[in-house]
C-alpha atoms as a PDB file:
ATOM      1  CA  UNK A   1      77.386  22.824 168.377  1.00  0.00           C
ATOM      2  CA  UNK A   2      80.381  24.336 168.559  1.00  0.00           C
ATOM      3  CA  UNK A   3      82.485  27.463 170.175  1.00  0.00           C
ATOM      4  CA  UNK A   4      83.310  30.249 167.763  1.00  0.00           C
ATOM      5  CA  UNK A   5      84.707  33.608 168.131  1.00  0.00           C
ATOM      6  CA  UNK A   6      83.300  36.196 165.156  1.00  0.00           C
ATOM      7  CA  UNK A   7      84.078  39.837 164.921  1.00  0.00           C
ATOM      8  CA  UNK A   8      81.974  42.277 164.097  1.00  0.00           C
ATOM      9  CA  UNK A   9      80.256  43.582 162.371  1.00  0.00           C
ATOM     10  CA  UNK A  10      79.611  39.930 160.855  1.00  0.00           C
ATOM     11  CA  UNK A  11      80.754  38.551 157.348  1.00  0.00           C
ATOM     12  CA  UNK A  12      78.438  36.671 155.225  1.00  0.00           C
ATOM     13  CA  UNK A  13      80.944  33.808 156.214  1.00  0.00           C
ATOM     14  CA  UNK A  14      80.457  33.632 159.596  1.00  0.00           C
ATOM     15  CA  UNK A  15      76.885  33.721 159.227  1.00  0.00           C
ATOM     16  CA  UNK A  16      77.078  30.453 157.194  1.00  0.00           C
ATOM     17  CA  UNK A  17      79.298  28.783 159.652  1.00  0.00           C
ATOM     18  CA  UNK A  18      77.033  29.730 163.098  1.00  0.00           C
ATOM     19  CA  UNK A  19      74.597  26.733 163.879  1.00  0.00           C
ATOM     20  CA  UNK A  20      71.913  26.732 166.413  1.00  0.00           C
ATOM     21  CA  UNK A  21      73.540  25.903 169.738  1.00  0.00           C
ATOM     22  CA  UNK A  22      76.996  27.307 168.918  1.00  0.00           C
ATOM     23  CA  UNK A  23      78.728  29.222 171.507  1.00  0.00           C
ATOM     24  CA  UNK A  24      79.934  32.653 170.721  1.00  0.00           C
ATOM     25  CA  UNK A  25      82.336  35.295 171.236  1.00  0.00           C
ATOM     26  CA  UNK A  26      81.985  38.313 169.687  1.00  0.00           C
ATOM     27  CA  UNK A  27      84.320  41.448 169.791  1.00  0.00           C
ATOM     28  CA  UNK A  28      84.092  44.171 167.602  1.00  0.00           C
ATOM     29  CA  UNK A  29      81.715  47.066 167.403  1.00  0.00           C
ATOM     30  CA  UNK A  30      77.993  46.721 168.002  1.00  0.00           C
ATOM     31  CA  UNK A  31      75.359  48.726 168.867  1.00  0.00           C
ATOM     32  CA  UNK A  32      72.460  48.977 171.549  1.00  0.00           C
ATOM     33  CA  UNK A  33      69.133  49.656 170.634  1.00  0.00           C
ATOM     34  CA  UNK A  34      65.799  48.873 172.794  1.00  0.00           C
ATOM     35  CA  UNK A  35      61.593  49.666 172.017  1.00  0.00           C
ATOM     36  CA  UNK A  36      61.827  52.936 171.779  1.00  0.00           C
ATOM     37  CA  UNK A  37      64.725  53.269 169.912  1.00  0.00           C
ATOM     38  CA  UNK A  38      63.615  50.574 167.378  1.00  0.00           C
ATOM     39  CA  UNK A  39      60.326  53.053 167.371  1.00  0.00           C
ATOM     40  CA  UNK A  40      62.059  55.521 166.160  1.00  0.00           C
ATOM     41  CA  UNK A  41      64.806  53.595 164.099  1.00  0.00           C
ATOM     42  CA  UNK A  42      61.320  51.782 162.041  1.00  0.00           C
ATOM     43  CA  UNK A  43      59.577  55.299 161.138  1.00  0.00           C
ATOM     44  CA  UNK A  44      62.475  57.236 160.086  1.00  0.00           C
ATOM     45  CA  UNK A  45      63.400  54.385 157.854  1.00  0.00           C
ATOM     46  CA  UNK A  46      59.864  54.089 156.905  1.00  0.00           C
ATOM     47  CA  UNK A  47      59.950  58.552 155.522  1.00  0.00           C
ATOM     48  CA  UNK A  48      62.801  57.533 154.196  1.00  0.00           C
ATOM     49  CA  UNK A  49      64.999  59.395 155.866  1.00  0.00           C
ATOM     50  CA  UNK A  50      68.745  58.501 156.727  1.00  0.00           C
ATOM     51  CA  UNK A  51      68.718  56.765 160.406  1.00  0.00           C
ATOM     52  CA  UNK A  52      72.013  57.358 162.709  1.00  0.00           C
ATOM     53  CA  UNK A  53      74.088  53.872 162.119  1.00  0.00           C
ATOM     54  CA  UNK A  54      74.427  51.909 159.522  1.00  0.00           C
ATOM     55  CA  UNK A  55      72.465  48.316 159.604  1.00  0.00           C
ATOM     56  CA  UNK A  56      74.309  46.419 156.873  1.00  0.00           C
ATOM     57  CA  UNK A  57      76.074  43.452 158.541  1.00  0.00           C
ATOM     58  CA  UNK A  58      75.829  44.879 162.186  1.00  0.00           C
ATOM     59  CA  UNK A  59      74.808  43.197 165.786  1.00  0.00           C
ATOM     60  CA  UNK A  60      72.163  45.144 167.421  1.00  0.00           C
ATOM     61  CA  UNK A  61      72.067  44.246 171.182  1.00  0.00           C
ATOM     62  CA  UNK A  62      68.998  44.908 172.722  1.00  0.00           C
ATOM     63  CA  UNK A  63      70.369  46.512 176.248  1.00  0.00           C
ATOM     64  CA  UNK A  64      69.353  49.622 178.389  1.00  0.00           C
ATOM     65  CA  UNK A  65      72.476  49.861 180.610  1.00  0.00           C
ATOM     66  CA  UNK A  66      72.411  50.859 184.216  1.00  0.00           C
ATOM     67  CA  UNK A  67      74.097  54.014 184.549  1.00  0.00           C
ATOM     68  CA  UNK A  68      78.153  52.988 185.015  1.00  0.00           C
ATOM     69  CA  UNK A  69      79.825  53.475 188.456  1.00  0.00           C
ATOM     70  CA  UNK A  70      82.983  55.694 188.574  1.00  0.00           C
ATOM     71  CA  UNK A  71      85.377  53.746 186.907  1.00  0.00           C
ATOM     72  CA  UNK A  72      83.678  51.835 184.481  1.00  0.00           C
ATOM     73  CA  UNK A  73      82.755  52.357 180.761  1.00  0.00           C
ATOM     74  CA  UNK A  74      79.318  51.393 181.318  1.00  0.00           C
ATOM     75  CA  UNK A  75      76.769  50.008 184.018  1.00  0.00           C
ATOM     76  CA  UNK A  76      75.036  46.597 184.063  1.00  0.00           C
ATOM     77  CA  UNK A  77      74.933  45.273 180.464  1.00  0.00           C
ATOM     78  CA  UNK A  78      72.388  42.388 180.580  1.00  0.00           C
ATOM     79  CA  UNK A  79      69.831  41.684 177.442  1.00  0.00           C
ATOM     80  CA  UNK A  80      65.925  42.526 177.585  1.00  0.00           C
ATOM     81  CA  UNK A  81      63.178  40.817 176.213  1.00  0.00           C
ATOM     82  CA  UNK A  82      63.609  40.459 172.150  1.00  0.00           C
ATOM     83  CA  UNK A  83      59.836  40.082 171.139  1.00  0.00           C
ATOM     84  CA  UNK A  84      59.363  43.437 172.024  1.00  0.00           C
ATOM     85  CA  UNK A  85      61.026  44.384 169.048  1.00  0.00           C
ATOM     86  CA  UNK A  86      59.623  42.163 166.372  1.00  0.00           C
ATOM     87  CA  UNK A  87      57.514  44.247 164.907  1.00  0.00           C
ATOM     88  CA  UNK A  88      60.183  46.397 163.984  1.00  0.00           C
ATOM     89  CA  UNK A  89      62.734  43.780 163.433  1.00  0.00           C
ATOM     90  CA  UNK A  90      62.074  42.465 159.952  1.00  0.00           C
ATOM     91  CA  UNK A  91      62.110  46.045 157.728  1.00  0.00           C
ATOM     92  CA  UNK A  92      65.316  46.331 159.796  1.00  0.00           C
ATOM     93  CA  UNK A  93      66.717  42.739 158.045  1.00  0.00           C
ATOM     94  CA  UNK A  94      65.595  44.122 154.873  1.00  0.00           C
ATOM     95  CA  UNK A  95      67.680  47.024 155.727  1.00  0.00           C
ATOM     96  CA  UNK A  96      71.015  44.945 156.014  1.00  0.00           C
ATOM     97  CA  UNK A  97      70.947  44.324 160.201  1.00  0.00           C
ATOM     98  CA  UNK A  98      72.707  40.710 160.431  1.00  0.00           C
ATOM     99  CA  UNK A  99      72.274  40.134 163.905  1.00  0.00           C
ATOM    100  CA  UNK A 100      70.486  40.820 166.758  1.00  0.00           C
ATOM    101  CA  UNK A 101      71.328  40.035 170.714  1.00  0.00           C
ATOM    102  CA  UNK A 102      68.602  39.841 173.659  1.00  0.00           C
ATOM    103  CA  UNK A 103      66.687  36.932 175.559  1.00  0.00           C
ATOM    104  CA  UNK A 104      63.667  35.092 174.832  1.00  0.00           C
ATOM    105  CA  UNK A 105      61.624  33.835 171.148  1.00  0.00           C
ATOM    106  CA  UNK A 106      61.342  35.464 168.605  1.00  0.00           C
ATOM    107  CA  UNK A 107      57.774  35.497 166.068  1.00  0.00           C
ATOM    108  CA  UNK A 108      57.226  33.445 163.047  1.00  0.00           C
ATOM    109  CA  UNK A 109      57.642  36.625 161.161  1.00  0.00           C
ATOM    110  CA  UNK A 110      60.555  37.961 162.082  1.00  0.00           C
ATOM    111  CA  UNK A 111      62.486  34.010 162.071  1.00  0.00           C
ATOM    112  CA  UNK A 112      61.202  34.224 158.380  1.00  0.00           C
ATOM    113  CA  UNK A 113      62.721  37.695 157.499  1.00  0.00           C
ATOM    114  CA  UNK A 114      65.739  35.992 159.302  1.00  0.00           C
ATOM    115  CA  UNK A 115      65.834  33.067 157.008  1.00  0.00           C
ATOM    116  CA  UNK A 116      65.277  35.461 153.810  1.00  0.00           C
ATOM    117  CA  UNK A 117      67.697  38.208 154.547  1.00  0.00           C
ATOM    118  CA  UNK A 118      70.806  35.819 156.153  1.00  0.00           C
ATOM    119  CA  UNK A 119      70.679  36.659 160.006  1.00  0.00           C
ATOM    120  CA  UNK A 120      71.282  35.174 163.261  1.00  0.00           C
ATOM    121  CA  UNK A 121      69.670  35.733 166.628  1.00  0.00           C
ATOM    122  CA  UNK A 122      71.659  35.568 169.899  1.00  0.00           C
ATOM    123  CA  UNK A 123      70.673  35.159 173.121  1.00  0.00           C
ATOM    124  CA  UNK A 124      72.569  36.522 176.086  1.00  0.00           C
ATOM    125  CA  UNK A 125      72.607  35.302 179.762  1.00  0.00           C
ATOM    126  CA  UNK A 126      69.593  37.638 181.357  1.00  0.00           C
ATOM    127  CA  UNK A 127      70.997  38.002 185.385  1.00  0.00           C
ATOM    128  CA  UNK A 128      74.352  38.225 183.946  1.00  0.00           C
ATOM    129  CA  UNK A 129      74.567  41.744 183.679  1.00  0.00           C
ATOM    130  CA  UNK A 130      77.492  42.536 185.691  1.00  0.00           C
ATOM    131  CA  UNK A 131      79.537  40.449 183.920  1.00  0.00           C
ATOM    132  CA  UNK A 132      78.451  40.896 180.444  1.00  0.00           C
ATOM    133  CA  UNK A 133      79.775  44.416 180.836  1.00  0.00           C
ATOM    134  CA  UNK A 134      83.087  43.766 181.515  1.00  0.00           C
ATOM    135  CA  UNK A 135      83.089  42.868 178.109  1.00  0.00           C
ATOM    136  CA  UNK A 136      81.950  46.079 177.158  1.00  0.00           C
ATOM    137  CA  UNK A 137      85.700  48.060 176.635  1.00  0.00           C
ATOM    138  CA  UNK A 138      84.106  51.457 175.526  1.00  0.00           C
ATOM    139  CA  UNK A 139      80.531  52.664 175.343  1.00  0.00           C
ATOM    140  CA  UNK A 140      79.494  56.037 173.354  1.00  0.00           C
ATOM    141  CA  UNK A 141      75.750  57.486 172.736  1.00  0.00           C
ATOM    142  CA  UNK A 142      75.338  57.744 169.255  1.00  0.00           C
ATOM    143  CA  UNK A 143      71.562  58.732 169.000  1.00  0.00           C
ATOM    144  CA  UNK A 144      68.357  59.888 170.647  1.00  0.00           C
ATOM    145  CA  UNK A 145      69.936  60.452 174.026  1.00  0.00           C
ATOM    146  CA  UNK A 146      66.497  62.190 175.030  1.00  0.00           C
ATOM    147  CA  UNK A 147      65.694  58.145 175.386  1.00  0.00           C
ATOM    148  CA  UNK A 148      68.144  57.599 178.316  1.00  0.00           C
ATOM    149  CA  UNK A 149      69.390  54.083 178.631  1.00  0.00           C
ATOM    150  CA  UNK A 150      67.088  53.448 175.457  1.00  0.00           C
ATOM    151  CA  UNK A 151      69.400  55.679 173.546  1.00  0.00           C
ATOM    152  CA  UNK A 152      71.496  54.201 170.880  1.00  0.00           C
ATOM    153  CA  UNK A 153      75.090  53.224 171.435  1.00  0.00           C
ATOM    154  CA  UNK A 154      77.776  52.193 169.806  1.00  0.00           C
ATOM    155  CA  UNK A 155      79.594  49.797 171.654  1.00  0.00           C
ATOM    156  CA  UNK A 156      83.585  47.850 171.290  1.00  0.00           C
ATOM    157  CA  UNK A 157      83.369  44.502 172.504  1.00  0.00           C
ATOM    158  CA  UNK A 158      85.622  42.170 173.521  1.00  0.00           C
ATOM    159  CA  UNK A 159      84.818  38.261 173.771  1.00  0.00           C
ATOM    160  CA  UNK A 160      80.763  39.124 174.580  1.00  0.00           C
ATOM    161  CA  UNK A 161      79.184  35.578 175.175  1.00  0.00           C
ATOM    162  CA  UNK A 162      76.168  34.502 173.548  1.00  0.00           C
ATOM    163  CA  UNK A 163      74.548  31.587 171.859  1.00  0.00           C
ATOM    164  CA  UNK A 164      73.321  31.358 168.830  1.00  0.00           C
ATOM    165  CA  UNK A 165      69.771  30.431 169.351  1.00  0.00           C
ATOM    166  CA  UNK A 166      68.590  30.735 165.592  1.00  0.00           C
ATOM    167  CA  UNK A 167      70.803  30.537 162.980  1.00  0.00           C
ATOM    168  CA  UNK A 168      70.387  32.045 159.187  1.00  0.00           C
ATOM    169  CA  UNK A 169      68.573  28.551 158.398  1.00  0.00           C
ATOM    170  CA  UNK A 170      65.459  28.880 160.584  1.00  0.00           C
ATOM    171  CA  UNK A 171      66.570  26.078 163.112  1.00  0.00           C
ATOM    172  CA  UNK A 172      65.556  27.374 166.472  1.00  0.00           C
ATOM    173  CA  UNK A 173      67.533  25.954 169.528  1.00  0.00           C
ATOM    174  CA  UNK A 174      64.479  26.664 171.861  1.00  0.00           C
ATOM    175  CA  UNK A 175      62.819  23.987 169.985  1.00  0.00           C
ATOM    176  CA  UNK A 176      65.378  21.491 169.509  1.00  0.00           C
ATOM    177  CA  UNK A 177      66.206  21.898 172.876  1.00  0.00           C
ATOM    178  CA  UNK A 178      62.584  21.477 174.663  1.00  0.00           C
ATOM    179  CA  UNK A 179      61.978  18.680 172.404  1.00  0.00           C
ATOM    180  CA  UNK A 180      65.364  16.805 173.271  1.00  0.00           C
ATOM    181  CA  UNK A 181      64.939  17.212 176.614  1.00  0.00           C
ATOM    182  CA  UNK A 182      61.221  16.135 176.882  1.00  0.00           C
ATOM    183  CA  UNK A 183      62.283  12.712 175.721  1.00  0.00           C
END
């Protein structure tokens, strides 16, 4: 367990190198996407259909900003609950998506697309909102702004903080981590 800074979108490489437990700083351009964007993301992809950003080797981060006070790029920036979008997740892994930022476990399934399709799952500090966007330097809607804050945007980051809580091998830090400190 280590700290690393990556950019994004993510390399191959830096996949390899990120371990369960690593801390993270990512900067670079990612994008936001929540349920019903993933909704909508998941059937056009299913017709076939050309979806508004391209997945190969990107970061989604599953946020629905507050709207942003005068003066900033964008409102609170904290994660929301990942299993929500699990049944989406894996046909967006076979699509190229690399990595994926939000709080809480993940399903068997989609940590088995994961392992098969090289990708890493990072968990942001939920409550930590407020500060996580000041590591947001610009913030642009992209997609399905009829969703409000579920809409998809494309964001430039700058040192975002997160920890890799499964990495590209399966190993799962919420385990690890409630077994070692059940001892």
């Amino acid at each position: 367990m280590s700290e690393k800074y990556i950019n994004a979108p993510i390399t191959k490489k830096d996949i390899d190198n990120l371990a369960a437990g690593d801390m993270v700083y990512i900067s670079g351009t990612i994008y936001t996407a929540r349920d019903a964007a993933h909704k909508r993301l998941y059937e056009t992809i299913l017709e076939e259909k050309d979806i508004p950003l391209e997945l190969e080797n990107n970061i989604i981060y599953y946020l629905g900003p507050s709207p942003a006070r005068e003066g900033q790029v964008i409102g609170s920036a904290g994660p929301t609950t990942s299993s929500r979008m699990d049944k989406y997740t894996p046909l967006m892994l076979q699509h190229g998506l690399k990595g994926m930022i939000g709080k809480g476990k993940r399903s068997e399934q989609v940590i088995s697309s994961m392992k098969e399709n090289g990708a890493v799952y990072f968990a942001a500090i939920g409550g930590a909102g407020a500060l996580l966007s000041k590591c947001i330097k610009k913030a642009e809607v992209i997609a399905y702004e009829d969703l409000g804050t579920e809409a998809i945007r494309k964001l430039e980051v700058e040192n975002l903080p997160a920890i890799v809580v499964i990495d590209h091998k399966g190993n799962n830090l919420y385990e690890t981590a409630t077994q070692k400190y059940s001892r």
